[in-house]
N, C-alpha and C. Protein backbone atom coordinates (compact mmCIF):
# COMPACT_ATOMS: atom_id res chain seq x y z
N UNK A 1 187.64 58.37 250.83
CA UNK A 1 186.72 57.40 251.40
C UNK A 1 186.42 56.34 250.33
N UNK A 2 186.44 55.03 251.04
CA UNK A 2 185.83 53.91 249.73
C UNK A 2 184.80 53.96 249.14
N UNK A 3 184.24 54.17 248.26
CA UNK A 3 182.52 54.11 247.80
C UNK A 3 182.16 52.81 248.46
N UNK A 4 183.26 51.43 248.29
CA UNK A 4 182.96 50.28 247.99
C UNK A 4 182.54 49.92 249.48
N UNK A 5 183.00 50.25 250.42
CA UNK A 5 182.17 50.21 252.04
C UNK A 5 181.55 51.29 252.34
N UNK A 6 180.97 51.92 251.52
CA UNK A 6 180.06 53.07 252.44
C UNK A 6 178.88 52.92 251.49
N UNK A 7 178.58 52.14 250.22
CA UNK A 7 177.12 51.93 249.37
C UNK A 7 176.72 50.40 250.54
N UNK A 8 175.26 50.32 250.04
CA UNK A 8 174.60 49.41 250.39
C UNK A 8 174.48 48.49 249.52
N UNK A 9 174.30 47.38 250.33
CA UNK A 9 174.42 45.56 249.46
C UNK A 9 173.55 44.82 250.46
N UNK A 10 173.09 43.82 249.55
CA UNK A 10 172.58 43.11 250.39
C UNK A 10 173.05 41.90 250.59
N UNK A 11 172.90 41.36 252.20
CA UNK A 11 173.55 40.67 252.64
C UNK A 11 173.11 39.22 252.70
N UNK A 12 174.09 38.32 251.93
CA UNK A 12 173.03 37.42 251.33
C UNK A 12 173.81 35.59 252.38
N UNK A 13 174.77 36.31 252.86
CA UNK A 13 175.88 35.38 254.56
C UNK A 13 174.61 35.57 255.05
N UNK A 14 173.95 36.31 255.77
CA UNK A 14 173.27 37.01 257.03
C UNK A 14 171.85 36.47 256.87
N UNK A 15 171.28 36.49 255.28
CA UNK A 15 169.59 36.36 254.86
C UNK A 15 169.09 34.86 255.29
N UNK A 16 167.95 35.81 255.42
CA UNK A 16 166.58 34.63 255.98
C UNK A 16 165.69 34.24 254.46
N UNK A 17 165.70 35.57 253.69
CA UNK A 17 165.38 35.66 252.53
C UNK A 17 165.69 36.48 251.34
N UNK A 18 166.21 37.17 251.22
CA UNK A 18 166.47 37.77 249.94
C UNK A 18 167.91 38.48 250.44
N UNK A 19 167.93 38.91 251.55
CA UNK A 19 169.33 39.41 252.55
C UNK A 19 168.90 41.46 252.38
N UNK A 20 167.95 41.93 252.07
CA UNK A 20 167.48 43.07 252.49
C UNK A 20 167.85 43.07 254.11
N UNK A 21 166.78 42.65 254.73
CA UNK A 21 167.13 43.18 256.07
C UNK A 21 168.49 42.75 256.70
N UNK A 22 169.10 41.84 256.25
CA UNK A 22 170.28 41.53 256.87
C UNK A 22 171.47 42.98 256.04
N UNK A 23 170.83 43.65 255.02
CA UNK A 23 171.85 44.70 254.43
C UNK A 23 171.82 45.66 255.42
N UNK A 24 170.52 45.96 255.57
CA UNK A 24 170.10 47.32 256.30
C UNK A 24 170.65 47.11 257.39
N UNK A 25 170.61 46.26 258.18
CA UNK A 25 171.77 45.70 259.73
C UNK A 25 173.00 46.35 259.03
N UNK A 26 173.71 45.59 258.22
CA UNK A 26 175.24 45.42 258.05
C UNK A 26 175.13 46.84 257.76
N UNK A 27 174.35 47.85 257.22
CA UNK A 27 174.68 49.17 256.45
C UNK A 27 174.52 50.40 257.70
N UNK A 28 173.81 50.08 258.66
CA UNK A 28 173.58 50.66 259.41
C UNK A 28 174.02 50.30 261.18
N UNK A 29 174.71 49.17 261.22
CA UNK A 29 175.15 48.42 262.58
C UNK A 29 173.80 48.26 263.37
N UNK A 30 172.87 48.28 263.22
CA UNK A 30 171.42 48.08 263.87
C UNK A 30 171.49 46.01 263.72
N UNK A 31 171.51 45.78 264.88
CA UNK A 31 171.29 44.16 264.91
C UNK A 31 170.42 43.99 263.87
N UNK A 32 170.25 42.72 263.56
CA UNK A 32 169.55 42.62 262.21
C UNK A 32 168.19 41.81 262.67
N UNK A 33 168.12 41.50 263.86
CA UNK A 33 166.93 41.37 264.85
C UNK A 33 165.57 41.98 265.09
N UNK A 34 166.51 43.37 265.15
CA UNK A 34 165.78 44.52 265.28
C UNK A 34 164.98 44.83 263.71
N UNK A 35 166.58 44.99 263.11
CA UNK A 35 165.09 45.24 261.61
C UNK A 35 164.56 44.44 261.22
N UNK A 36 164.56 43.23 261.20
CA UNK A 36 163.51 41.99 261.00
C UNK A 36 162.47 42.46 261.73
N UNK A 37 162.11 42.74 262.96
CA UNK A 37 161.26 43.24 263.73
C UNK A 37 160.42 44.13 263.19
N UNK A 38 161.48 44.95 262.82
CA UNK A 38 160.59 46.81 262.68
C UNK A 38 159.76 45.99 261.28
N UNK A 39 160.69 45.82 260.41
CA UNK A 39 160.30 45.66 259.18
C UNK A 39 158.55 44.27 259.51
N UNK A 40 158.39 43.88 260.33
CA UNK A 40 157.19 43.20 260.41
C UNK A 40 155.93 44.33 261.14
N UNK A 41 156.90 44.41 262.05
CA UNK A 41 155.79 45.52 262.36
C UNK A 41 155.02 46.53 261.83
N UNK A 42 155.72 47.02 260.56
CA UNK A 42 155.92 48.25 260.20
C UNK A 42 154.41 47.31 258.63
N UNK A 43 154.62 46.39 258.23
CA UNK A 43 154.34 45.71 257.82
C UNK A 43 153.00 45.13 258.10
N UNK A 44 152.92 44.58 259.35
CA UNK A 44 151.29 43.99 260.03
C UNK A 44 150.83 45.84 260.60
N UNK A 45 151.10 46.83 260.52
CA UNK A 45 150.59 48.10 261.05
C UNK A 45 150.49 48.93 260.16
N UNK A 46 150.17 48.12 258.78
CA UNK A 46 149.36 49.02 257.92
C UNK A 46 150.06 49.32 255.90
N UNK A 47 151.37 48.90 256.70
CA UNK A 47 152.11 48.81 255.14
C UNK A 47 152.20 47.61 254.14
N UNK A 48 151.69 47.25 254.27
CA UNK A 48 151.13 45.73 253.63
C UNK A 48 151.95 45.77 252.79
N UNK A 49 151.12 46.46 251.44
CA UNK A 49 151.49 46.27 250.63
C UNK A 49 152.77 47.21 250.15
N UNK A 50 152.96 48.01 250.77
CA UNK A 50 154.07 49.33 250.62
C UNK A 50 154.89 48.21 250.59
N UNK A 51 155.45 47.89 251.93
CA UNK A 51 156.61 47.29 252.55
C UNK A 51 157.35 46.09 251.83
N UNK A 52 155.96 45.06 251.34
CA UNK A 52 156.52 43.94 250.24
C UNK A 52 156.84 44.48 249.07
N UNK A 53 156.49 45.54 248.65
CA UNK A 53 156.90 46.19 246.96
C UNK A 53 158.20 47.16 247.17
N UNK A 54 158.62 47.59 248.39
CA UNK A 54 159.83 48.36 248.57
C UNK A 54 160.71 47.04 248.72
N UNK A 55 160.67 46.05 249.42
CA UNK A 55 161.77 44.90 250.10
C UNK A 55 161.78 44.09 248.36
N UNK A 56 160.75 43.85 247.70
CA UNK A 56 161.22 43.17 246.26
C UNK A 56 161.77 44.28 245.36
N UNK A 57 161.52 45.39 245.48
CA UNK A 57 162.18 46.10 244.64
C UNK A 57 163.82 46.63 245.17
N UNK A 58 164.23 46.63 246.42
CA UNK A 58 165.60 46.78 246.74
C UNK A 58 166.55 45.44 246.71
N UNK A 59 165.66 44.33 246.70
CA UNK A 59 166.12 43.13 246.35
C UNK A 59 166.94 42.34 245.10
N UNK A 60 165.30 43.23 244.49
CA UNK A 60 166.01 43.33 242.75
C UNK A 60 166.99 44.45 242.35
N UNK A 61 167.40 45.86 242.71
CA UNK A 61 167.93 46.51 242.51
C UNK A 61 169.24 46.85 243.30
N UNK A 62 169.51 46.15 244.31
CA UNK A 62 170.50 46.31 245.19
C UNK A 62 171.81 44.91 244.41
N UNK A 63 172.65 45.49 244.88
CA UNK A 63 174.06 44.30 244.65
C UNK A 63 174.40 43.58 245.91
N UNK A 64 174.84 42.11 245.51
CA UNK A 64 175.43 41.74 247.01
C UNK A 64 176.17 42.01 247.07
N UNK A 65 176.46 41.77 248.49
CA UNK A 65 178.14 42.26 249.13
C UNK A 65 178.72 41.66 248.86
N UNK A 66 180.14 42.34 248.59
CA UNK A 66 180.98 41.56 247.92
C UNK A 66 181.71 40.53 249.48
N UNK A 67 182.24 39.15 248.93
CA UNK A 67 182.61 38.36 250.23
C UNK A 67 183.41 38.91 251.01
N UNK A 68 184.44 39.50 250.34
CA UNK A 68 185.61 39.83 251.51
C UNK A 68 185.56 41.14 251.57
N UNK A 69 184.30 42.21 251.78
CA UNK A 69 184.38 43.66 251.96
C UNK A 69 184.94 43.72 252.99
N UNK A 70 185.06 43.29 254.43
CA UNK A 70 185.82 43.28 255.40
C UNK A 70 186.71 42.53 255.62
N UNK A 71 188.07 42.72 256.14
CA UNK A 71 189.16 41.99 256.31
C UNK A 71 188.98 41.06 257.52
N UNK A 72 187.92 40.34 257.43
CA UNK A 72 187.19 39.56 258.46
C UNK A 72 187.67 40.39 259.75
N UNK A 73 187.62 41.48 259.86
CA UNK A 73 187.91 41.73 261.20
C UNK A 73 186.76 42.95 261.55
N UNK A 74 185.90 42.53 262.52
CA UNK A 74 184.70 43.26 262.96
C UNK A 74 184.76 45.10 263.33
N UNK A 75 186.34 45.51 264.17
CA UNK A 75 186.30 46.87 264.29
C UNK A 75 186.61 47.36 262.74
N UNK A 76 186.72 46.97 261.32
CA UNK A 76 187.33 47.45 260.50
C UNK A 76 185.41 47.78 259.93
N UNK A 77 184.81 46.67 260.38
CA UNK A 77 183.08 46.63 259.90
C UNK A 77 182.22 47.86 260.90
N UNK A 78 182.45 47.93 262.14
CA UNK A 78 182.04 48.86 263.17
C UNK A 78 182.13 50.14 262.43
N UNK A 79 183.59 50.59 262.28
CA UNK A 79 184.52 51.58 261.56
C UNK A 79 183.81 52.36 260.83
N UNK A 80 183.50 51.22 259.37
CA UNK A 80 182.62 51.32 258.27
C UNK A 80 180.98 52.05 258.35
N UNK A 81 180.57 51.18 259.31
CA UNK A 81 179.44 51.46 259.42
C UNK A 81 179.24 52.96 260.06
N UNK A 82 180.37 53.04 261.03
CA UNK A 82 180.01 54.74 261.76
C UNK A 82 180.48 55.47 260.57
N UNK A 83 181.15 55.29 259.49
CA UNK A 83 181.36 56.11 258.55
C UNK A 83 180.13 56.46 257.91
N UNK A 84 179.41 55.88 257.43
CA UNK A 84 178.26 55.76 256.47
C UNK A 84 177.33 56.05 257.28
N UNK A 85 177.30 56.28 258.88
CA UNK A 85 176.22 57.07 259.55
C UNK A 85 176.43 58.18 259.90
N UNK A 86 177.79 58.69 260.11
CA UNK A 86 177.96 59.88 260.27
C UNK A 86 179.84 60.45 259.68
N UNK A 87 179.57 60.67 258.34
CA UNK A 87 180.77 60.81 258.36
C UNK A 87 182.04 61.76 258.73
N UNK A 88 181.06 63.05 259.19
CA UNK A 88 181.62 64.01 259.92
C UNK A 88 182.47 63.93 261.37
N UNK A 89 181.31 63.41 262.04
CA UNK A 89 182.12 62.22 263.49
C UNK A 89 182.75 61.53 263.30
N UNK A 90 183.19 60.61 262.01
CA UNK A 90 183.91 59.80 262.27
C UNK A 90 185.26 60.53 261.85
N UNK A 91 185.38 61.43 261.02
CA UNK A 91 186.81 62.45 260.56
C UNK A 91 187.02 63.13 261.67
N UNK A 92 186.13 63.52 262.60
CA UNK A 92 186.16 63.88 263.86
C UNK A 92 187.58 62.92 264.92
N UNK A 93 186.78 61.67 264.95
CA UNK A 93 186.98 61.03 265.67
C UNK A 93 188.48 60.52 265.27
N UNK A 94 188.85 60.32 263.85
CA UNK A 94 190.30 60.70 263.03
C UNK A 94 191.18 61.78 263.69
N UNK A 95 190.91 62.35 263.43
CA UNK A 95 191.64 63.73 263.84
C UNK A 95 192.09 63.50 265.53
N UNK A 96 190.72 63.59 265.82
CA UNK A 96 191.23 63.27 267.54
C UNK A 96 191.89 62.49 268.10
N UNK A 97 192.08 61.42 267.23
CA UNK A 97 193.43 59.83 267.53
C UNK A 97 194.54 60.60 267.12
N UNK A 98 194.51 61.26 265.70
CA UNK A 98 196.01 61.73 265.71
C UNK A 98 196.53 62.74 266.44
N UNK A 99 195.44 63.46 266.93
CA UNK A 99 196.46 64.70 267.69
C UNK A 99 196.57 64.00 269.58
N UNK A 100 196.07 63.04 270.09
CA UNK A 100 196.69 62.52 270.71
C UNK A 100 197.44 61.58 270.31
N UNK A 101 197.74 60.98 269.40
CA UNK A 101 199.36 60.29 268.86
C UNK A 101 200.14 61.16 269.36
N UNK A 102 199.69 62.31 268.06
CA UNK A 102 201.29 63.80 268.37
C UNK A 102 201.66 64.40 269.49
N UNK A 103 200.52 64.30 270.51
CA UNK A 103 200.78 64.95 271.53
C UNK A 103 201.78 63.49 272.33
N UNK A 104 201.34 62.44 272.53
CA UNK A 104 202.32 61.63 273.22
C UNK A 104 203.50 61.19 272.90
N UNK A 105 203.66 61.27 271.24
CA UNK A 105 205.39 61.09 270.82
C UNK A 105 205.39 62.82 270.75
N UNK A 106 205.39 63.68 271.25
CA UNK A 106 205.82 64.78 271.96
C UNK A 106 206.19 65.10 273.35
N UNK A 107 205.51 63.79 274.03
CA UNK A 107 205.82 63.79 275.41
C UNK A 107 207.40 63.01 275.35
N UNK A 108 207.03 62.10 274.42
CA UNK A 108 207.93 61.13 274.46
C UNK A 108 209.26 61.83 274.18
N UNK A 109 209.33 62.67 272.75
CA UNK A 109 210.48 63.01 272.75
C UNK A 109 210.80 64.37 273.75
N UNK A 110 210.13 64.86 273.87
CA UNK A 110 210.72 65.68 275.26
C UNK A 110 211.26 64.91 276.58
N UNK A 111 210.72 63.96 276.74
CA UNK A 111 211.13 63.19 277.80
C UNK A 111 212.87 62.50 277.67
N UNK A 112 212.64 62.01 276.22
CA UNK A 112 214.41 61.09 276.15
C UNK A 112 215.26 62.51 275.72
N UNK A 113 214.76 63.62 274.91
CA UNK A 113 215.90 64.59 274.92
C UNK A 113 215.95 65.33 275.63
N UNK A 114 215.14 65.46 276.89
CA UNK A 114 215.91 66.29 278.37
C UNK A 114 216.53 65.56 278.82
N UNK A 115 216.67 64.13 278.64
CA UNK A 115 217.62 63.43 279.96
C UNK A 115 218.74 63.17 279.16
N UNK A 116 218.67 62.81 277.46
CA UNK A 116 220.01 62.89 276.64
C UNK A 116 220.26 64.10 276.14
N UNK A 117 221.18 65.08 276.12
CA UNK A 117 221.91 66.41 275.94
C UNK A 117 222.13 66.02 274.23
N UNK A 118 223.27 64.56 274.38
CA UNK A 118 223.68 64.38 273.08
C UNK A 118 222.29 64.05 272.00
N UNK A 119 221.76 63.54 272.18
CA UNK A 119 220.33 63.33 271.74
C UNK A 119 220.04 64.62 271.20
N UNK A 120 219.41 65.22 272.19
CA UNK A 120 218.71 66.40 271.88
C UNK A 120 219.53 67.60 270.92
N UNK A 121 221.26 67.36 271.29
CA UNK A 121 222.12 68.30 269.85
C UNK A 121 221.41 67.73 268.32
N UNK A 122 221.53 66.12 268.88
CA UNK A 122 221.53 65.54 267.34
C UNK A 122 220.48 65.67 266.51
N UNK A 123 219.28 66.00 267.11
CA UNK A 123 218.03 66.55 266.93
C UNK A 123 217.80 67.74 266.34
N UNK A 124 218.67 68.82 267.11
CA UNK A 124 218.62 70.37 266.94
C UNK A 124 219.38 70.24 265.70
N UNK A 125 220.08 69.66 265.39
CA UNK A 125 220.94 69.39 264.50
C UNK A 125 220.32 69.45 263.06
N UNK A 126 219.31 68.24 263.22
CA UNK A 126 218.36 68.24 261.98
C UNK A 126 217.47 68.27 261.79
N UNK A 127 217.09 69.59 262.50
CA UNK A 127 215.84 70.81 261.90
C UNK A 127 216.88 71.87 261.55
């Protein structure tokens, strides 16, 4: 697994201000709407001062993302992100693409070496 897509950065493309909440989006696939949201709420409902001393201190202590962590292509970012939320499901979800691969180029080659004889010698051949 990459360290380099599965740590947190902050996202500084995405920021309104420091790019915290735009990290926590990108780190977690949660629209970054939403945590702008929570993070006010969470904020005017009592964390005043918690909330501004956690968001300047991950600000200061977090790295930005690097520009090209994704190969600009969004399922490679989706991908990422279900990794870093669950990485058990997503080796899961690995596994389960390849054993339907194997199972359909198993269909496949059963299919062209019952109808080719010569095929299917040349096969038996080399195992």
């Amino acid at each position: 697994m990459s360290g380099k897509h599965t740590k947190f950065y902050l996202d500084k493309q995405n920021a309104k201000w420091k790019g915290v909440c735009a990290g926590i989006a990108d780190y977690t696939g949660v629209d970054v709407l939403w945590v702008r949201l929570g993070a006010v709420m969470l904020t005017l409902m009592g964390g005043f001062p918690w909330t501004l001393i956690a968001y300047v201190i991950t600000a200061w202590m977090a790295q930005r993302k690097p520009v090209h962590l994704y190969t600009d292509d969004r399922e490679e970012q989706k991908f990422w992100q279900g990794v870093r939320q669950s990485p058990a499901r997503t080796t899961r979800d690995i596994r389960s693409r390849f054993r339907e691969i194997d199972h359909r180029l198993a269909e496949m080659e059963t299919y062209y070496v019952s109808n080719n004889k010569q095929l299917a010698e040349e096969i038996e051949s080399l195992r």
